[in-house]
C-alpha atoms as a PDB file:
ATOM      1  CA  UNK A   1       4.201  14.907 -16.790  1.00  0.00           C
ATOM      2  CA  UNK A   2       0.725  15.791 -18.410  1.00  0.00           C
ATOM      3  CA  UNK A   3      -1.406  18.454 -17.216  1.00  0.00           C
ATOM      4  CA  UNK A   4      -3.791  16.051 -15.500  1.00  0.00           C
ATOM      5  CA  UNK A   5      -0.982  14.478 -13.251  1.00  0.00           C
ATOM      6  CA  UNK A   6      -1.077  15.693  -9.803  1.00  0.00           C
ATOM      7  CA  UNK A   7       2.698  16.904  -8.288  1.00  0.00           C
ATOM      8  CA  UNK A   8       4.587  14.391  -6.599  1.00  0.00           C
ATOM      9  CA  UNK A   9       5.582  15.230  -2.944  1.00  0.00           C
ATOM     10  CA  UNK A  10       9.066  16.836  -2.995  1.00  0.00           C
ATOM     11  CA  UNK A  11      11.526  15.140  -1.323  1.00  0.00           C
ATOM     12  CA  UNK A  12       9.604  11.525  -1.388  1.00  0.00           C
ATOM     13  CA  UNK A  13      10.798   8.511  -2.971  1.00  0.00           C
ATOM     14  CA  UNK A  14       9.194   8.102  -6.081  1.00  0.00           C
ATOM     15  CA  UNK A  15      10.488   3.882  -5.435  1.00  0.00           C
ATOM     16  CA  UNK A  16      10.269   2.676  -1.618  1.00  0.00           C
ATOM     17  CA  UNK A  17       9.756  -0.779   0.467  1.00  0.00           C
ATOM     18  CA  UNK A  18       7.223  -0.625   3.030  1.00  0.00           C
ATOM     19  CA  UNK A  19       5.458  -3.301   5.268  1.00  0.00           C
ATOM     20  CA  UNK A  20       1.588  -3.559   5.447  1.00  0.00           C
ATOM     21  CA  UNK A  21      -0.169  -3.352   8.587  1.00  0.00           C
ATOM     22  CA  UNK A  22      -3.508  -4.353  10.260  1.00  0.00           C
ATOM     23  CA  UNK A  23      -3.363  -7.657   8.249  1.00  0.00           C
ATOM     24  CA  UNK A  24      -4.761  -9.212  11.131  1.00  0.00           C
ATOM     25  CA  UNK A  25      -8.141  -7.520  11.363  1.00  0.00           C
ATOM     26  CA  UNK A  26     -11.209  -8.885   9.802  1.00  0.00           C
ATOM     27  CA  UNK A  27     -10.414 -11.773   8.458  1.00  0.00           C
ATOM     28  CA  UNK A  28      -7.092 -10.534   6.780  1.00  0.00           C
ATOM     29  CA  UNK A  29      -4.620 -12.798   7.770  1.00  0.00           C
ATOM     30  CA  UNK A  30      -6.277 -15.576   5.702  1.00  0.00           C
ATOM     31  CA  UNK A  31      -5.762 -13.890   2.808  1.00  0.00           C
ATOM     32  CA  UNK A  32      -1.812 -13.524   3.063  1.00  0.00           C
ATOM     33  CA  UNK A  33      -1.871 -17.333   2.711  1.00  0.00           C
ATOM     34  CA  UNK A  34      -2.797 -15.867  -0.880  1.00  0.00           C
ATOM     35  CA  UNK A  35       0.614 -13.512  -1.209  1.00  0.00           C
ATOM     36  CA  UNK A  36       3.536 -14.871  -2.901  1.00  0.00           C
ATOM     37  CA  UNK A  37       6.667 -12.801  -3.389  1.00  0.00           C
ATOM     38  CA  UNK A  38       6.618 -11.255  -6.772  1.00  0.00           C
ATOM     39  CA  UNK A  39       2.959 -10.506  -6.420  1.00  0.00           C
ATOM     40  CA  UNK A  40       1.726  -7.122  -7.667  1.00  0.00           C
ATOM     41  CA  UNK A  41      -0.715  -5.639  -4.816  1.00  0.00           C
ATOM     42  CA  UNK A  42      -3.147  -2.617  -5.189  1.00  0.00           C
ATOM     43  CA  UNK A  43      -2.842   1.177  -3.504  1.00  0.00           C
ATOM     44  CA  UNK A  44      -6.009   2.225  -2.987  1.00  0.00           C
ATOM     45  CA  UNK A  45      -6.582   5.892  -1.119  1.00  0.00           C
ATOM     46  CA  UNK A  46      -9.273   6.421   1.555  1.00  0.00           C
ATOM     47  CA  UNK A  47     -12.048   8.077   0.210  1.00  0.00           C
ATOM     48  CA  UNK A  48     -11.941  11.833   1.545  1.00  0.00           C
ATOM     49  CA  UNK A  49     -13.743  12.632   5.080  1.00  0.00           C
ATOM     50  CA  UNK A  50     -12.799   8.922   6.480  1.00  0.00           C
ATOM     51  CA  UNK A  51     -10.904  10.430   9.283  1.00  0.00           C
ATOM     52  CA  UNK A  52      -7.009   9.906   8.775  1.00  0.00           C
ATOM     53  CA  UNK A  53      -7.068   8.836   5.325  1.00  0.00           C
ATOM     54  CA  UNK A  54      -5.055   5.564   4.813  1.00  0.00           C
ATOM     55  CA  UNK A  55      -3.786   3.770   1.635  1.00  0.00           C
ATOM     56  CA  UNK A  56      -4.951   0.668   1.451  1.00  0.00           C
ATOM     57  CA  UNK A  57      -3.388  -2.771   0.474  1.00  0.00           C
ATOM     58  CA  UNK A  58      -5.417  -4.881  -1.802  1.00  0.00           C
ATOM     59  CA  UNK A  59      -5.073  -8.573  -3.805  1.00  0.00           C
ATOM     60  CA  UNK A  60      -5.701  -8.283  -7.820  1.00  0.00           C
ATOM     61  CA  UNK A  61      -9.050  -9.394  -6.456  1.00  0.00           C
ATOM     62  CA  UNK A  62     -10.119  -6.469  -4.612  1.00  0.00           C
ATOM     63  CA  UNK A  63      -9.804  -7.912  -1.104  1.00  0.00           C
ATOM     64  CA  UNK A  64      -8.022  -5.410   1.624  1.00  0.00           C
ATOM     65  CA  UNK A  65      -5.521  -7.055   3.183  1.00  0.00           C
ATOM     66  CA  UNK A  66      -3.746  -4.391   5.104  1.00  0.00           C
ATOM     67  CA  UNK A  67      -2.676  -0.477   5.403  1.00  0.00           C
ATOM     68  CA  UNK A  68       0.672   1.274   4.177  1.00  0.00           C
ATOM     69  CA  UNK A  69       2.256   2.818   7.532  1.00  0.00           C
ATOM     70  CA  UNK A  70       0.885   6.172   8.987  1.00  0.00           C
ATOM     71  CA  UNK A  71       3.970   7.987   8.098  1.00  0.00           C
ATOM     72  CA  UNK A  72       3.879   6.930   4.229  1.00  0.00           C
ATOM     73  CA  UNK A  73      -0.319   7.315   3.834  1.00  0.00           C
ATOM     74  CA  UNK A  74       0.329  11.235   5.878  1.00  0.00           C
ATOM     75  CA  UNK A  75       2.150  12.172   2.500  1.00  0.00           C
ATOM     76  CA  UNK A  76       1.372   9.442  -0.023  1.00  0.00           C
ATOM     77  CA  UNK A  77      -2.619   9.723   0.533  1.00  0.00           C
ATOM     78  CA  UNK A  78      -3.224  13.293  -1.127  1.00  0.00           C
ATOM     79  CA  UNK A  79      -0.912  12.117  -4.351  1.00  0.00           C
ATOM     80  CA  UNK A  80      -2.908   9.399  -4.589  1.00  0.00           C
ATOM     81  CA  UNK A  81      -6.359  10.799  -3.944  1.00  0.00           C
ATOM     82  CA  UNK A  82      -5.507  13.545  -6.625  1.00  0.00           C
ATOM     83  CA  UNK A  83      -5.141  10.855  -9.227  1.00  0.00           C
ATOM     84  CA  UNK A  84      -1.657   9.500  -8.977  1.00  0.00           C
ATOM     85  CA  UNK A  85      -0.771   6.526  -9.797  1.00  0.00           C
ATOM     86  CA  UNK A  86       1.363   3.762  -7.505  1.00  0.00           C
ATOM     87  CA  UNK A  87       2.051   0.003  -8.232  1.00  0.00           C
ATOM     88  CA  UNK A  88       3.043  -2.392  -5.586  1.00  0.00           C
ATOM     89  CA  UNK A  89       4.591  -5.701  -5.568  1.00  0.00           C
ATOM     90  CA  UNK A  90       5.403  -8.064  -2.744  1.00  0.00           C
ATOM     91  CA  UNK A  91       9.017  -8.236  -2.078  1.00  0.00           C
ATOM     92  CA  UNK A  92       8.840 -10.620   1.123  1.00  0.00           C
ATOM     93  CA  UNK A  93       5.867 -12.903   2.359  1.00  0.00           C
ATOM     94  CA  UNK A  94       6.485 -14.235   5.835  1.00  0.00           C
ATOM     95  CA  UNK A  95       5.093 -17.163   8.201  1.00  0.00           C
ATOM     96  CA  UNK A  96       2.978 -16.558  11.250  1.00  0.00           C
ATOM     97  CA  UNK A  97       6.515 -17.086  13.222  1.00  0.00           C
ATOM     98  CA  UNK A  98       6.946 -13.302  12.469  1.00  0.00           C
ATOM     99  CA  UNK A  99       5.399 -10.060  13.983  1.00  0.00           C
ATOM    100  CA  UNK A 100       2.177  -9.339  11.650  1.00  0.00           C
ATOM    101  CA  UNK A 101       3.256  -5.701  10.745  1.00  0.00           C
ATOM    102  CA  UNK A 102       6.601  -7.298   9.353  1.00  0.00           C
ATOM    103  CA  UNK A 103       5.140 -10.347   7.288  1.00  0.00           C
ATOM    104  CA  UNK A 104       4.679  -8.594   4.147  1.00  0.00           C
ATOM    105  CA  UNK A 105       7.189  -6.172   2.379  1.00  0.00           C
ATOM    106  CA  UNK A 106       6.357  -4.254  -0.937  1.00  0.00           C
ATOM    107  CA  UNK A 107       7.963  -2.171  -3.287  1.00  0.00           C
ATOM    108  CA  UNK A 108       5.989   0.494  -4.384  1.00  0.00           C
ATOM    109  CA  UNK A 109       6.732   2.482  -7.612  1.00  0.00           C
ATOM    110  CA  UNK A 110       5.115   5.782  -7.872  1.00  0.00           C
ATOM    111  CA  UNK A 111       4.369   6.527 -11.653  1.00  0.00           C
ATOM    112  CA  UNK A 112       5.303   9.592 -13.426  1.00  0.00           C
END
């Protein structure tokens, strides 16, 4: 690890699956039409002072389409806000037939 890599939480998964939520807000849901499995998705971190800061979802474009789960951002947010690096990839990309916090599944990699 080089100097200017932040810590990695102890005892978190440096490789996880997690499903994205709030894709339904704003507009969202239109863009999952755009998610394919095997996509590779965006982490970005709340900026600092946003309330409870969340890590967003985002297409290669730079559209939001959803939020990691509370319980991942709580511990993921600071790594990430402190410079670490996370890639994501869609894993599973559902139809409307399914509950909108389980239609898409990533797999996020935490870099070194």
């Amino acid at each position: 690890m080089s100097p200017a890599s932040p810590a990695f939480p102890e005892g978190r998964p440096r490789r996880f699956r997690a499903t994205v939520h709030g894709t339904v807000f704003g507009g969202r849901e239109q863009l999952l039409a755009r998610i394919v499995a095997g996509d590779r998705l965006r982490l970005v971190a709340d900026l600092p002072g946003h309330g409870s800061p969340g890590v967003w979802v985002h297409l290669a474009s730079g559209d939001p389409v959803g939020r990691l789960p509370p319980e991942i951002a709580h511990w993921l947010w600071p790594w990430l806000a402190a410079g670490g690096h996370a890639e994501a990839t869609a894993v599973h990309v559902g139809g409307e037939d399914e509950p909108s916090w389980r239609r898409v599944v990533l797999e996020v990699l935490c870099q070194h």
